[in-house]
Protein backbone atom coordinates (compact mmCIF):
# COMPACT_ATOMS: atom_id res chain seq x y z
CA UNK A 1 -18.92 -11.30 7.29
CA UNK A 2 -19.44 -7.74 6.78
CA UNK A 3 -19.59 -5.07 7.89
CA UNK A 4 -16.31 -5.10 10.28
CA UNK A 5 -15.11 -1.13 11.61
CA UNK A 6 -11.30 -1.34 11.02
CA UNK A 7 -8.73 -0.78 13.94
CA UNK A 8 -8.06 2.96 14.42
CA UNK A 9 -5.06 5.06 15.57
CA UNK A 10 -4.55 8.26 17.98
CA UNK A 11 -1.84 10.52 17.29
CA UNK A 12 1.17 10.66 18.79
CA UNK A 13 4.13 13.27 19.10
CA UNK A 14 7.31 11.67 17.87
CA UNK A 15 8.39 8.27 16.94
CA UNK A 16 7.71 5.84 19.53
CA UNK A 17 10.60 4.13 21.47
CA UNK A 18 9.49 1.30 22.28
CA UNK A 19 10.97 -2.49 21.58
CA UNK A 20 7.59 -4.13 20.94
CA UNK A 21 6.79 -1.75 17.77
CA UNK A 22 6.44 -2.54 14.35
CA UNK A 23 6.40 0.76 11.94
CA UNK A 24 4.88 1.28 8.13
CA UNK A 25 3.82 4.24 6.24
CA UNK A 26 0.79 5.54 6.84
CA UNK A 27 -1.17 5.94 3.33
CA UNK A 28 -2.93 8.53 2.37
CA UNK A 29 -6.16 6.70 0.55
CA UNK A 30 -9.35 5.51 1.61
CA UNK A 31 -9.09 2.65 4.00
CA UNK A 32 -10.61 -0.36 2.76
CA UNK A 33 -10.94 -3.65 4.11
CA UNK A 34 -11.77 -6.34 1.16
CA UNK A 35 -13.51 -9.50 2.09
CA UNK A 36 -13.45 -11.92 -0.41
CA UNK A 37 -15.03 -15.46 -0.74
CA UNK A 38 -14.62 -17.21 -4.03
CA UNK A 39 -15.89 -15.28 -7.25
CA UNK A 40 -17.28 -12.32 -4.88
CA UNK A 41 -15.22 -9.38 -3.53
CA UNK A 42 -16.70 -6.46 -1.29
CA UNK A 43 -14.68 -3.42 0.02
CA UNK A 44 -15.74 -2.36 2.58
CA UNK A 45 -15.01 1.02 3.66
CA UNK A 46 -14.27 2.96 7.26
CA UNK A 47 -17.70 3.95 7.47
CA UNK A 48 -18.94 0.63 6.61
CA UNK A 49 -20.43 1.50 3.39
CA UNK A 50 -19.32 -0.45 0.23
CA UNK A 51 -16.75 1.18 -1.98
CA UNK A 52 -16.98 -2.14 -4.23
CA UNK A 53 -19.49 -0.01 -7.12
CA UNK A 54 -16.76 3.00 -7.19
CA UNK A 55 -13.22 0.62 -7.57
CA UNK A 56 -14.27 -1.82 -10.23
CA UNK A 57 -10.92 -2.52 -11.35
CA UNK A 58 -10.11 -3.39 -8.09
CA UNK A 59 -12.78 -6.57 -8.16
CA UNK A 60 -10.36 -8.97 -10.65
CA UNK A 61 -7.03 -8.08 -9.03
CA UNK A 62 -8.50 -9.34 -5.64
CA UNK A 63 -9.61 -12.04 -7.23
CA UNK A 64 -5.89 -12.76 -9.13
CA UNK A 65 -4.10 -12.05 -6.14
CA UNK A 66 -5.78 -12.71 -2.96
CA UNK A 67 -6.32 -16.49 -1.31
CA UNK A 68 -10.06 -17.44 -2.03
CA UNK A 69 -11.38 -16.77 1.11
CA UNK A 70 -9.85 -13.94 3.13
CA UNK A 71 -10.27 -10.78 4.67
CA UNK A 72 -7.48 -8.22 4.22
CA UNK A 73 -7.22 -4.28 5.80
CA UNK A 74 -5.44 -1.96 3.63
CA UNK A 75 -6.18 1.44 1.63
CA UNK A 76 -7.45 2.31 -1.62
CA UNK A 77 -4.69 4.23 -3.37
CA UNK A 78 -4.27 6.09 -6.69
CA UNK A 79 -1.08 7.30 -7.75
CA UNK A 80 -0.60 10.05 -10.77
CA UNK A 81 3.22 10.31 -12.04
CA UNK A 82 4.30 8.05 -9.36
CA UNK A 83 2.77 10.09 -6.53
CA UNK A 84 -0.24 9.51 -4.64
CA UNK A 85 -3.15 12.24 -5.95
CA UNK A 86 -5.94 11.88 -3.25
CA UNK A 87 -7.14 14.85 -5.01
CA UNK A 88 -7.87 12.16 -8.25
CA UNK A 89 -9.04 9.68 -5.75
CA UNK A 90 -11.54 12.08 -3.96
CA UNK A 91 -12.92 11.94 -8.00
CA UNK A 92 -13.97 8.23 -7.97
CA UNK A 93 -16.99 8.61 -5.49
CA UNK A 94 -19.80 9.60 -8.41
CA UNK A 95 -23.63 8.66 -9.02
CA UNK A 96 -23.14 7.85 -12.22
CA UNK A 97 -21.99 4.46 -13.60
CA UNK A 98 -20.95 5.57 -16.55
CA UNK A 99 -18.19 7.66 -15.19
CA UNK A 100 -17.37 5.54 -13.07
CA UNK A 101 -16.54 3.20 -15.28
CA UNK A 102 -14.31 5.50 -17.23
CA UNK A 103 -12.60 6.46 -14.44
CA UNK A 104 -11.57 3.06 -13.67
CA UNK A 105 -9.61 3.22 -16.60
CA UNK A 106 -7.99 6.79 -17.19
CA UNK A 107 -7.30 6.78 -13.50
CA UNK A 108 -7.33 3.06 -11.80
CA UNK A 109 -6.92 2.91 -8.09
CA UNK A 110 -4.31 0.21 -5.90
CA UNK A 111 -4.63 -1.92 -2.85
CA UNK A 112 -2.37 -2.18 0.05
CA UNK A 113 -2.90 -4.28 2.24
CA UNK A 114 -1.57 -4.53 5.50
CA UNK A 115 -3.57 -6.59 7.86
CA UNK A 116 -4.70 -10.22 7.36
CA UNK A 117 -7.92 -10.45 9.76
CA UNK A 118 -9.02 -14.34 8.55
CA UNK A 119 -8.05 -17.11 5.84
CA UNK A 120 -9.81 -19.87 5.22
CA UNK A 121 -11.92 -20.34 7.76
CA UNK A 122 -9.73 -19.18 10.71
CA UNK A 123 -10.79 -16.24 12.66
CA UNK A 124 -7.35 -14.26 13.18
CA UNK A 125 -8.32 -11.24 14.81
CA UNK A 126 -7.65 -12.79 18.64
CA UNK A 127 -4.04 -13.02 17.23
CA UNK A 128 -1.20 -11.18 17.84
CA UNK A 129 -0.23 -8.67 15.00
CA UNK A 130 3.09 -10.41 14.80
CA UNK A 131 0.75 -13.83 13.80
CA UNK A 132 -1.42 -11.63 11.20
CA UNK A 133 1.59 -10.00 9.53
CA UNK A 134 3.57 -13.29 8.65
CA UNK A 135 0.20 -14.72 7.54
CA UNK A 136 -0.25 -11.59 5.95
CA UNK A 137 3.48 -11.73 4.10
CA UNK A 138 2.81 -15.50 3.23
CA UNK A 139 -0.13 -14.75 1.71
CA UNK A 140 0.92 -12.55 -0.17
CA UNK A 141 4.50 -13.73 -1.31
CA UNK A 142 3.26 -12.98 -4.93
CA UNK A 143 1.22 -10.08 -5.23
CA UNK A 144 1.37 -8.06 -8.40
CA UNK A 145 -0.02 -4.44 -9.18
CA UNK A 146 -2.44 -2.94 -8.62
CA UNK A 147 -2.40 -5.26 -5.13
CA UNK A 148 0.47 -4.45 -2.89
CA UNK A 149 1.88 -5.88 0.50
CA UNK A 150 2.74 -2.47 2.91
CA UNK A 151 6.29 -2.55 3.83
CA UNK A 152 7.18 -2.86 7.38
CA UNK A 153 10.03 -2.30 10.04
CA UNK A 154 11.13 -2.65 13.70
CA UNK A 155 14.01 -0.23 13.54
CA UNK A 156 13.28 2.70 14.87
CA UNK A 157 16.03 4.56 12.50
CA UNK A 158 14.63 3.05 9.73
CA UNK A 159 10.95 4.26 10.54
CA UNK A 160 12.37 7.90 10.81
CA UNK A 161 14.07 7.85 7.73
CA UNK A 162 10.85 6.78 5.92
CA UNK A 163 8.87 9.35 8.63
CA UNK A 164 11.25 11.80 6.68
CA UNK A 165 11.26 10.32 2.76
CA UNK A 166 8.23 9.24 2.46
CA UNK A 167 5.74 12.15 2.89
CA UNK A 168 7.81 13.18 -0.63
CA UNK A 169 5.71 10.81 -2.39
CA UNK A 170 2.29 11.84 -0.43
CA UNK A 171 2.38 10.01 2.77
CA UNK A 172 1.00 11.36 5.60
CA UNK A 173 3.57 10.13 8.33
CA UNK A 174 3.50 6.74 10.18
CA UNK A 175 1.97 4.40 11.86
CA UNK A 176 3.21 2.51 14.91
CA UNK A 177 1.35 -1.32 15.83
CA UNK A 178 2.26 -3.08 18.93
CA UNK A 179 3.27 -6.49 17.93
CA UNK A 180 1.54 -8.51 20.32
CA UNK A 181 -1.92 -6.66 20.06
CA UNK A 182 -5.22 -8.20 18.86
CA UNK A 183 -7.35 -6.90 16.02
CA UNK A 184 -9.84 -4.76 17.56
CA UNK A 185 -12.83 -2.99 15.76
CA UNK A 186 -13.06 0.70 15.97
CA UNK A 187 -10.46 0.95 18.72
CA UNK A 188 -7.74 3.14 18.30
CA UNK A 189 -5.09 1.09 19.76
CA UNK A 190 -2.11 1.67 17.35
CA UNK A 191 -0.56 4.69 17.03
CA UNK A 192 0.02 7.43 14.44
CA UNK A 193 2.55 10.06 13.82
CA UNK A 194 1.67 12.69 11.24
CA UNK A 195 4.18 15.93 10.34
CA UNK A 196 3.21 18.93 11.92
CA UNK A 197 4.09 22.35 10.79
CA UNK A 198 3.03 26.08 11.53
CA UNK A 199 1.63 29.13 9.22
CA UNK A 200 0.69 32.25 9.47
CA UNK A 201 -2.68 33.19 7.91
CA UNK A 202 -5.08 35.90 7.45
CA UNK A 203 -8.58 35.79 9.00
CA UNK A 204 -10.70 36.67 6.01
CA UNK A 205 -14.14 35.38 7.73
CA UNK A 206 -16.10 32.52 9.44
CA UNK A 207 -18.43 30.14 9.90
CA UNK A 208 -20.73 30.07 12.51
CA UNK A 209 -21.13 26.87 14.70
CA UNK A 210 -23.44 24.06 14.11
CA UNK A 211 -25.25 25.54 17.41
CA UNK A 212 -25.60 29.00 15.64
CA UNK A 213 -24.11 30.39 19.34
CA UNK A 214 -20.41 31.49 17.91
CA UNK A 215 -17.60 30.66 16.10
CA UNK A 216 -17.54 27.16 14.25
CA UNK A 217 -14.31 28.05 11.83
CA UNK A 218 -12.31 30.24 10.81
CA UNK A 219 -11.67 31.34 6.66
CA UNK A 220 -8.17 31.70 6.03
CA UNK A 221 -6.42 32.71 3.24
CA UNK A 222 -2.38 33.17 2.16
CA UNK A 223 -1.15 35.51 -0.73
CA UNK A 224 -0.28 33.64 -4.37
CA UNK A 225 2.67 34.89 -6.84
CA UNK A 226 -0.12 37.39 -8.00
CA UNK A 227 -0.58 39.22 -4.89
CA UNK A 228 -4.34 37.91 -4.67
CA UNK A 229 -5.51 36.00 -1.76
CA UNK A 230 -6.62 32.50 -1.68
CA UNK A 231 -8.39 30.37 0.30
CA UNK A 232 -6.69 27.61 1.92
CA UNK A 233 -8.57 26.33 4.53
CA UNK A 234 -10.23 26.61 7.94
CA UNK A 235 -8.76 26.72 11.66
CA UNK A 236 -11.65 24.77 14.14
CA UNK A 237 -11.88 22.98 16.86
CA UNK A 238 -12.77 25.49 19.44
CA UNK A 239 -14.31 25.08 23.27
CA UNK A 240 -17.46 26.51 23.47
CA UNK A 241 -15.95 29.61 25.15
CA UNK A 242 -13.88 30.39 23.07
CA UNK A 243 -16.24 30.30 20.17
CA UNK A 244 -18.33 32.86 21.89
CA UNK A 245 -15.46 35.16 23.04
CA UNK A 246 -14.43 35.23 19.22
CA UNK A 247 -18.02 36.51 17.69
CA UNK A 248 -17.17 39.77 20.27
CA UNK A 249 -13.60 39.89 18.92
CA UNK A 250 -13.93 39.50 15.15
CA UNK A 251 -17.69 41.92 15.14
CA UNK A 252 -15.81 44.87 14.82
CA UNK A 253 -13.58 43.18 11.95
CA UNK A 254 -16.70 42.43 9.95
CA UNK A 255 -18.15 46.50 9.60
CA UNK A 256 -18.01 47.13 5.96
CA UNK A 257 -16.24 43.90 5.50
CA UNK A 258 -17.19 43.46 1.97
CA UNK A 259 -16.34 46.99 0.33
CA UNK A 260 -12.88 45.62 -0.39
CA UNK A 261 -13.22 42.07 0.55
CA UNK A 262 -11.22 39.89 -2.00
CA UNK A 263 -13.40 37.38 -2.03
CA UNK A 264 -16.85 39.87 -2.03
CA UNK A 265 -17.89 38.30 -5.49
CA UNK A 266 -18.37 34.36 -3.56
CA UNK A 267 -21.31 35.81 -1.76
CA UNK A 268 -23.04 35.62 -4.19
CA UNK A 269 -23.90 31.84 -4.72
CA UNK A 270 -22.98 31.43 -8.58
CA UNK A 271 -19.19 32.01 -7.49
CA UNK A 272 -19.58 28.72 -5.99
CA UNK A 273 -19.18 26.30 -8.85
CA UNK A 274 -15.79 25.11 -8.80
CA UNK A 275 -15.90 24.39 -5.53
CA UNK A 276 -12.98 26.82 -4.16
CA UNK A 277 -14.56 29.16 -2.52
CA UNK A 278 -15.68 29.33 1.10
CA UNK A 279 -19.44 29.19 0.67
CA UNK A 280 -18.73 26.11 -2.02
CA UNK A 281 -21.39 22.99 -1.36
CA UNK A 282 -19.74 20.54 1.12
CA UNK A 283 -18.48 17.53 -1.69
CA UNK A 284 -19.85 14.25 0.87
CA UNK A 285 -22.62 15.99 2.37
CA UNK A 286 -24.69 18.89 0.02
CA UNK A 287 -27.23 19.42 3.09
CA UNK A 288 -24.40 20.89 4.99
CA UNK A 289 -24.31 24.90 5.13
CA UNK A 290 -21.31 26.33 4.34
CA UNK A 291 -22.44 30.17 3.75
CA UNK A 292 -19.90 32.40 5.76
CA UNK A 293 -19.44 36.01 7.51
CA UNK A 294 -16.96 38.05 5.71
CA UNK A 295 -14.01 39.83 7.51
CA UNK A 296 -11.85 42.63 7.02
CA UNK A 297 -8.59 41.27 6.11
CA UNK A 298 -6.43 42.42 8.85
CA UNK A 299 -5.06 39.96 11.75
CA UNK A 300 -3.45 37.48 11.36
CA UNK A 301 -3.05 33.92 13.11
CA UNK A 302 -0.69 31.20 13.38
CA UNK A 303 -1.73 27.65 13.00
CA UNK A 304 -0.68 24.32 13.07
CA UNK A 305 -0.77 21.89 10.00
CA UNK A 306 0.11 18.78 8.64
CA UNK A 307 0.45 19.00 4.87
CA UNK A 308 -0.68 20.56 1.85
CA UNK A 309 -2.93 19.53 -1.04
CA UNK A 310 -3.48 21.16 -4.30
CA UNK A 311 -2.72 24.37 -2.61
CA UNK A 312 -5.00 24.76 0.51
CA UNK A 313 -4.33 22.46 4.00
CA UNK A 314 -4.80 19.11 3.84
CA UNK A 315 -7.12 19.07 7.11
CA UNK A 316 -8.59 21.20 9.58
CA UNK A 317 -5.47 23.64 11.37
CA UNK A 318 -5.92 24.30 14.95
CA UNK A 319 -4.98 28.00 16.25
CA UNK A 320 -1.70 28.68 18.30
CA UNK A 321 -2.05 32.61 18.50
CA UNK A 322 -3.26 35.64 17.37
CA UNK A 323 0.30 37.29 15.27
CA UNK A 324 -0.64 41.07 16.12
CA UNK A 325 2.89 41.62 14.90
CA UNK A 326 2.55 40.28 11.16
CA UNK A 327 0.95 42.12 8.34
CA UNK A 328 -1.67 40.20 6.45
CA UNK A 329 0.15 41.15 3.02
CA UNK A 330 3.36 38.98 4.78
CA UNK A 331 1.34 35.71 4.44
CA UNK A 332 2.11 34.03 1.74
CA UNK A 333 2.97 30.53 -0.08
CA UNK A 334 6.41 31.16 0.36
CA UNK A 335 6.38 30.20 4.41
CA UNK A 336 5.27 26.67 3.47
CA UNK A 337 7.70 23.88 4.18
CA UNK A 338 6.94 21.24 1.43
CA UNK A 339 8.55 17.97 1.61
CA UNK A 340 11.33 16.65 -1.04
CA UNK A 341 10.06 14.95 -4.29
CA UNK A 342 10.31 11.26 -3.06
CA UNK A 343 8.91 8.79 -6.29
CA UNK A 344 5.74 6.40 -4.53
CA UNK A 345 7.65 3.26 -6.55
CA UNK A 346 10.67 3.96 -3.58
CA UNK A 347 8.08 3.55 -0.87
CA UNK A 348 6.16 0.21 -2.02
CA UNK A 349 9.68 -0.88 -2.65
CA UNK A 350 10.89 -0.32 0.39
């Protein structure tokens, strides 16, 4: 019955090489685990909170698809031009019904599943993952759209070439599951290996820690075609330490910061309403204060990152260094390495 936490990951560097692996894609959705007994579905999500009211569509493909009493760990998808769009996904979490509703249909999400964690009324998480997955795969011998079965691999070369394809059609990397392990619940037992690339940014201000004692995150921005810079994200994730030794390095950065600050006009909290800017309202949590310290533009840092969305980093970079050798105005879009065009159809075909 629900709620169940789903089984959780920890990063790894490289492709496992190990005998006892089995590899998929790692999706780049909301993870979902739908329980279904009968005529009623729930999705349940990672932080245990029903997504069920947001993915109505979903509801009748479950029910056309899935055996009549199951449970079944996957991720909520949505896929624009035959590439996933978490962007477009992010959208289906409103308030109101009635958009909702529409949104179901101008932009419908998928299911992939990829775990089978009971049938019937047999309890499979004790199981091996070897057990669950041919359960899972006779199960689901005929699935249709918008319900898919994740593929799957042992070969190491195999799970590099899709580590390499894949992220072309908005993957986020892989994810490695010893085959003899149990289900656990909120245990990050299987493995995960995400791309990771490097940048160089300019430091155009911060956030001060939860604590208010230092540093929480840093405001960093990259040049566009036009020459103007935008903001692509933050760089966190700093000891306590180190968030104090940066408020003495970056106060003399932030005298007269906002004479010729390229961003001076977001102070002001109108600036904030399409949600670009650096003082924007948080999108899951609107208590959470996101007003910032502006800096002169002029050091630079390099930072690691995994991907890109809709122009700005698609999580939270970590800092490397400080590049006292690089101009700001030499940080631009251009240093990016984006992935090949791979189409999604290649990947759930796979």
């Amino acid at each position: 019955m629900p709620p169940v936490k789903p089984m959780l990951a920890k990063a790894v560097d490289g492709i496992p090489e190990r005998d006892d692996m089995s590899f998929e894609p790692k999706w780049d959705g909301f993870r979902c685990i739908v329980f279904r007994d009968g005529e009623e579905v729930i999705l349940g999500s990672r932080n245990e909170k029903p997504l069920t009211r947001y993915f109505p569509e979903i509801v009748p493909a479950v029910i056309a698809n899935l055996p009549e009493r199951c449970v079944v760990d996957g991720e909520l998808i949505l896929a624009t031009d035959d590439h996933l769009d978490f962007n477009q996904l992010q959208q289906r979490i409103h308030p109101a019904e009635s958009r909702v509703n529409m949104l179901a249909e101008t932009t419908p999400a998928e299911f992939v599943a990829f775990d089978l964690l009971a049938i019937g009324d047999e309890d499979l998480r004790e199981r091996p993952f070897s057990e669950r997955r041919a359960r899972l795969e006779a199960a689901l011998a005929d699935v249709e759209p918008p319900i898919h079965l994740t593929p799957t691999t042992d070969d190491t070369a195999v799970a590099a070439e899709w580590f390499r394809v894949f992220e072309g059609a908005g993957l986020d990397g892989l994810i490695a599951k010893p085959v003899g392990d149990p289900y656990v619940e909120n245990k990050r037992t299987q493995l995960k290996v995400k791309h990771v690339r490097t940048a160089d940014a300019v430091v155009a201000g911060f956030r001060w820690h939860k604590d208010g004692k230092g540093v929480g995150s840093l405001l960093l921005g990259l040049h566009n075609e036009e020459g103007r810079l935008q903001h692509v994200g933050v760089a966190a994730s700093f000891t306590a330490k180190r968030r104090a030794e940066l408020v003495e390095e970056l106060a003399p950065l932030g005298e007269n910061a906002l004479t010729d600050h390229p961003w001076r006009e977001w102070a002001e909290a109108e600036a904030h309403a399409d949600g670009r800017m650096p003082g924007a309202p948080h999108r899951w949590n609107a208590q959470k204060d996101h007003s910032w310290v502006p800096l002169r533009c002029e050091r630079v840092v390099e930072v690691k990152y995994g991907s890109t969305l809709g122009g700005r980093f698609r999580e939270v970079t970590k800092v490397l260094r400080w590049r006292d050798d690089k101009s700001p105005a030499d940080c631009d879009f251009d240093q990016l390495d984006e992935p090949q065009p791979s189409p999604l159809s290649a990947v759930l075909g796979a």
